[in-house]
Protein backbone atom coordinates (compact mmCIF):
# COMPACT_ATOMS: atom_id res chain seq x y z
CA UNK A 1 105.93 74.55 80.54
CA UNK A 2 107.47 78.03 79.98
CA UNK A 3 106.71 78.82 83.51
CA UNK A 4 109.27 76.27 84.35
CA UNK A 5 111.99 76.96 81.94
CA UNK A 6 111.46 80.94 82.61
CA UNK A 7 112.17 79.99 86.62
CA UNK A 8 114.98 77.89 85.86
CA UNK A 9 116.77 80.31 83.72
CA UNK A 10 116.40 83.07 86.20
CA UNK A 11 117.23 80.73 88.99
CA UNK A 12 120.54 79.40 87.50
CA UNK A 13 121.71 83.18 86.29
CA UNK A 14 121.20 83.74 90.50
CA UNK A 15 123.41 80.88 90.79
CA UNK A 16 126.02 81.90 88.03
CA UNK A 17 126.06 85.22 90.07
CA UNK A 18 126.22 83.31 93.34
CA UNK A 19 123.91 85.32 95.25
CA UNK A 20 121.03 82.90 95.64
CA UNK A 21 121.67 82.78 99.83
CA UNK A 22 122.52 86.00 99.67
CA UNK A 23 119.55 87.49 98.19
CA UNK A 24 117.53 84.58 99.44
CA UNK A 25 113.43 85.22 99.49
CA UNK A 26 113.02 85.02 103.08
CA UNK A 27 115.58 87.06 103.72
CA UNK A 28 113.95 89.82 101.24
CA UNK A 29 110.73 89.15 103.48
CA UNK A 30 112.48 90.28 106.57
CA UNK A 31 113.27 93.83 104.67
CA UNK A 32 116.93 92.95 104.80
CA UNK A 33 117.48 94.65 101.78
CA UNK A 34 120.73 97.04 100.81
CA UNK A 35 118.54 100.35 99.91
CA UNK A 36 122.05 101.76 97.69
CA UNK A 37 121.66 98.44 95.50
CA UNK A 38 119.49 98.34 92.50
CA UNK A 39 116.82 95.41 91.27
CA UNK A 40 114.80 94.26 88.53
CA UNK A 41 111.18 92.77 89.94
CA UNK A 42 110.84 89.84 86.92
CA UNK A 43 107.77 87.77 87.17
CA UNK A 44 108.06 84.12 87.47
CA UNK A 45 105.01 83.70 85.42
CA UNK A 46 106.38 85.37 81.78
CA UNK A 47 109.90 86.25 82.84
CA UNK A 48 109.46 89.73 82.38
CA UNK A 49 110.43 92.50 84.17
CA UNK A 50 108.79 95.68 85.36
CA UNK A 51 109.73 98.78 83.19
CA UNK A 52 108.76 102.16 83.16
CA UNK A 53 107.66 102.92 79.62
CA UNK A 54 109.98 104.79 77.17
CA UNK A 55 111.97 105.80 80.18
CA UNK A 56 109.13 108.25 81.06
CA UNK A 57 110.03 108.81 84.70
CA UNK A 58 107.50 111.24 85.32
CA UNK A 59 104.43 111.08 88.21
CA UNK A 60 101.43 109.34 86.49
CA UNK A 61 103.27 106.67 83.83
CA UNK A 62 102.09 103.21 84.42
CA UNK A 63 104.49 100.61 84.60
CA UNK A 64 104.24 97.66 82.64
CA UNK A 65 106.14 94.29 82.27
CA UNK A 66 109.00 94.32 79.16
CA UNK A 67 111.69 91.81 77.64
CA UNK A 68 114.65 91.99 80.85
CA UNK A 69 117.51 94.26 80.18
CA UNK A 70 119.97 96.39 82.22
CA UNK A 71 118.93 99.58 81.29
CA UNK A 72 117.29 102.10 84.09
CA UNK A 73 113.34 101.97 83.01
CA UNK A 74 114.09 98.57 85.04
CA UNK A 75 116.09 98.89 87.86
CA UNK A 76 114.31 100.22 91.24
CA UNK A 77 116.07 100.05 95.24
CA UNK A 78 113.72 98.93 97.92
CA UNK A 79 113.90 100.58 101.19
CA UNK A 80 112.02 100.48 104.54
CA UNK A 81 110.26 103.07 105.32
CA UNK A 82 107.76 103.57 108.60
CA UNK A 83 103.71 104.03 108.51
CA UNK A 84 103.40 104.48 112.71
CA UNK A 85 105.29 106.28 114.82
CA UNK A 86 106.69 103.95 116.76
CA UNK A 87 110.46 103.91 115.55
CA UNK A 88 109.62 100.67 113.41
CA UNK A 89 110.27 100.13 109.48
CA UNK A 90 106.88 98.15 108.73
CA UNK A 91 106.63 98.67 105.05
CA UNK A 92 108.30 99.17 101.71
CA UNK A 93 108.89 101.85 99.08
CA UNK A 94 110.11 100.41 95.41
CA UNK A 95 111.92 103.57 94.35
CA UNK A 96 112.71 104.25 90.78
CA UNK A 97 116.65 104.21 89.84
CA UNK A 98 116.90 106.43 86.92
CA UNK A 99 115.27 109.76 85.31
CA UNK A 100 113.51 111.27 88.91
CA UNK A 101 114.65 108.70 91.90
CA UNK A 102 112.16 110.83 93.60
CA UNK A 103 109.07 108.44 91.98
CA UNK A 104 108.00 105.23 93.55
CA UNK A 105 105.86 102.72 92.85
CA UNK A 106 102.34 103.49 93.59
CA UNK A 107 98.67 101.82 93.13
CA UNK A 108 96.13 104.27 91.47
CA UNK A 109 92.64 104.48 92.20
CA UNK A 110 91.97 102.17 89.47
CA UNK A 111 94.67 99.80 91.10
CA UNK A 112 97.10 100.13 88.27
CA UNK A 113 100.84 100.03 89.38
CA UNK A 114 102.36 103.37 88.35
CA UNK A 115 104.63 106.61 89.53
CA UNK A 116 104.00 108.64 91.90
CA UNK A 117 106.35 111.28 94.17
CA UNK A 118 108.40 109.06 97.10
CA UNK A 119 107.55 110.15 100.21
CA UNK A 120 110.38 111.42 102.32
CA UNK A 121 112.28 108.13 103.79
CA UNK A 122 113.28 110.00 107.10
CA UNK A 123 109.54 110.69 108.23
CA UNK A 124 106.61 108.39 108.91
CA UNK A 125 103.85 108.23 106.01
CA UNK A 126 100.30 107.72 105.93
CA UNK A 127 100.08 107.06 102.33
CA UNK A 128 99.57 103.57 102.48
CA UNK A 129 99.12 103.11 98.21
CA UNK A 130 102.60 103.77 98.08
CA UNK A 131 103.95 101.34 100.91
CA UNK A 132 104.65 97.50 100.38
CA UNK A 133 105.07 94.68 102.13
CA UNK A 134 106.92 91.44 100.90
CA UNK A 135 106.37 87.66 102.05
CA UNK A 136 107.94 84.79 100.76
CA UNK A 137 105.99 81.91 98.79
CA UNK A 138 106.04 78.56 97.49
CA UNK A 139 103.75 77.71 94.33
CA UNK A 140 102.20 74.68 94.87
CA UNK A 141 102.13 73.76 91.25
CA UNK A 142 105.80 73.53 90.79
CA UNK A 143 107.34 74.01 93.94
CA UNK A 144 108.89 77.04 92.98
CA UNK A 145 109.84 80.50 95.71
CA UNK A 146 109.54 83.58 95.16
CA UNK A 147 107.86 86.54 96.54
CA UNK A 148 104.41 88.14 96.57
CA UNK A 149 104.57 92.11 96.78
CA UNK A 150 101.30 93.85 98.75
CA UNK A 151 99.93 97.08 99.06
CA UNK A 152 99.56 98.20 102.20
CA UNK A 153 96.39 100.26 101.56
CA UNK A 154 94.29 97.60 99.21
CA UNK A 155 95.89 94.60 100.90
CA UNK A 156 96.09 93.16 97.46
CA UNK A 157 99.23 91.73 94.91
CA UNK A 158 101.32 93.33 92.29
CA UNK A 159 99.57 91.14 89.90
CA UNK A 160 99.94 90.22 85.72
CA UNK A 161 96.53 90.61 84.90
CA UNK A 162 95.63 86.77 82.99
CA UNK A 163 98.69 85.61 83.61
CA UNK A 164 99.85 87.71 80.22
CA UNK A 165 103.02 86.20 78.96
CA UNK A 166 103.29 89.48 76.81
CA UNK A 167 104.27 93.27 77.29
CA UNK A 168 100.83 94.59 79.51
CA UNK A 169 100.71 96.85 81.97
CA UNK A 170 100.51 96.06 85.48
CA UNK A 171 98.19 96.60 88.33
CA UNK A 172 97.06 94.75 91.99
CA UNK A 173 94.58 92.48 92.53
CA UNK A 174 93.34 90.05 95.35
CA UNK A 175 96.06 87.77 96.43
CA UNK A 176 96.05 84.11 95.23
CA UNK A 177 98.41 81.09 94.78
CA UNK A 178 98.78 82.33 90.89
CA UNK A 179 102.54 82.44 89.41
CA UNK A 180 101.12 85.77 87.96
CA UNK A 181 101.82 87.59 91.42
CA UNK A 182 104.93 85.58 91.96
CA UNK A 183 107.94 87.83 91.34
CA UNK A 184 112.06 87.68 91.99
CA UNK A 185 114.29 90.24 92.33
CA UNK A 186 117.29 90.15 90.25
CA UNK A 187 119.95 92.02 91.76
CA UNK A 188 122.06 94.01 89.43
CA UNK A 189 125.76 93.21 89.11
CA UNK A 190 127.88 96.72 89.29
């Protein structure tokens, strides 16, 4: 049940705001995303958001999932960036707003989400842990959309481990239909 009411109050604050079509999952699949305008990544499972700890925007700090605010441990811009060099954007870097905007969001080797340095969003990279892709779902158990993040290198979800309804920190794990690898962005209001 609180998977429900958590998606309902996040869906009808996108609908106070009036930017449901505008920030509309598919659309977010299709990278059409304003890089200059800030995010929170909540998870449709607890209704948390990801937060960098204490504000500790330095390379190494895991992120975890934290009670939604506005502050700037939560807000991150998503922007294309290219791993061939063929002139395409085929990937994604979730860049850190505040403290360092230089950090992104990174798997370690132990697939725990955490900071790492950006790399440079003019030039092609080959560091594929710090690259995302987005696709749109639809959980069959409620009919709710939302989006899946995956790394590029392990192929695998930004994922709640358990389905934790509580403050944990966050890592990837092998995609599945689960709500705890279903996120939405919430677009911050200027």
């Amino acid at each position: 049940m609180r998977v429900s009411i958590k998606f309902f109050q996040i869906m009808f604050l996108l609908l106070c705001l009036g930017i449901i079509s505008a920030f509309s999952p598919k659309a977010m699949a299709q990278a059409r995303i304003d890089p200059n305008k800030a995010f929170r990544i909540a998870s449709l499972v607890s209704g948390l958001c990801w937060d960098v700890p204490s504000s500790r925007f330095v390379a190494g700090t895991r992120l975890q999932q934290f009670p939604c605010h506005v502050n700037e441990n939560q807000q991150w811009r998503i922007e294309g960036i290219q791993t061939q060099a063929n002139g395409n954007i085929d990937g994604l870097i979730i860049r850190t707003v505040g403290g360092n905007a230089s950090l992104c969001v990174t798997k370690n080797n132990t697939n725990n989400l955490e900071l790492q340095q950006c790399p440079p969003s003019s030039t092609v990279t080959r560091e594929l842990s710090k690259v995302w892709s987005m696709r749109e779902v639809i959980l069959s158990n409620n009919n709710s959309r939302s989006i899946r993040l995956i790394n590029k290198q392990n192929n695998q979800c930004a994922d709640v481990p358990s389905g934790n309804l509580n403050p944990t920190n966050l890592n990837t794990f092998e995609c599945n239909d689960g709500a705890n690898q279903a996120w939405v962005l919430l677009p911050m209001t200027p």
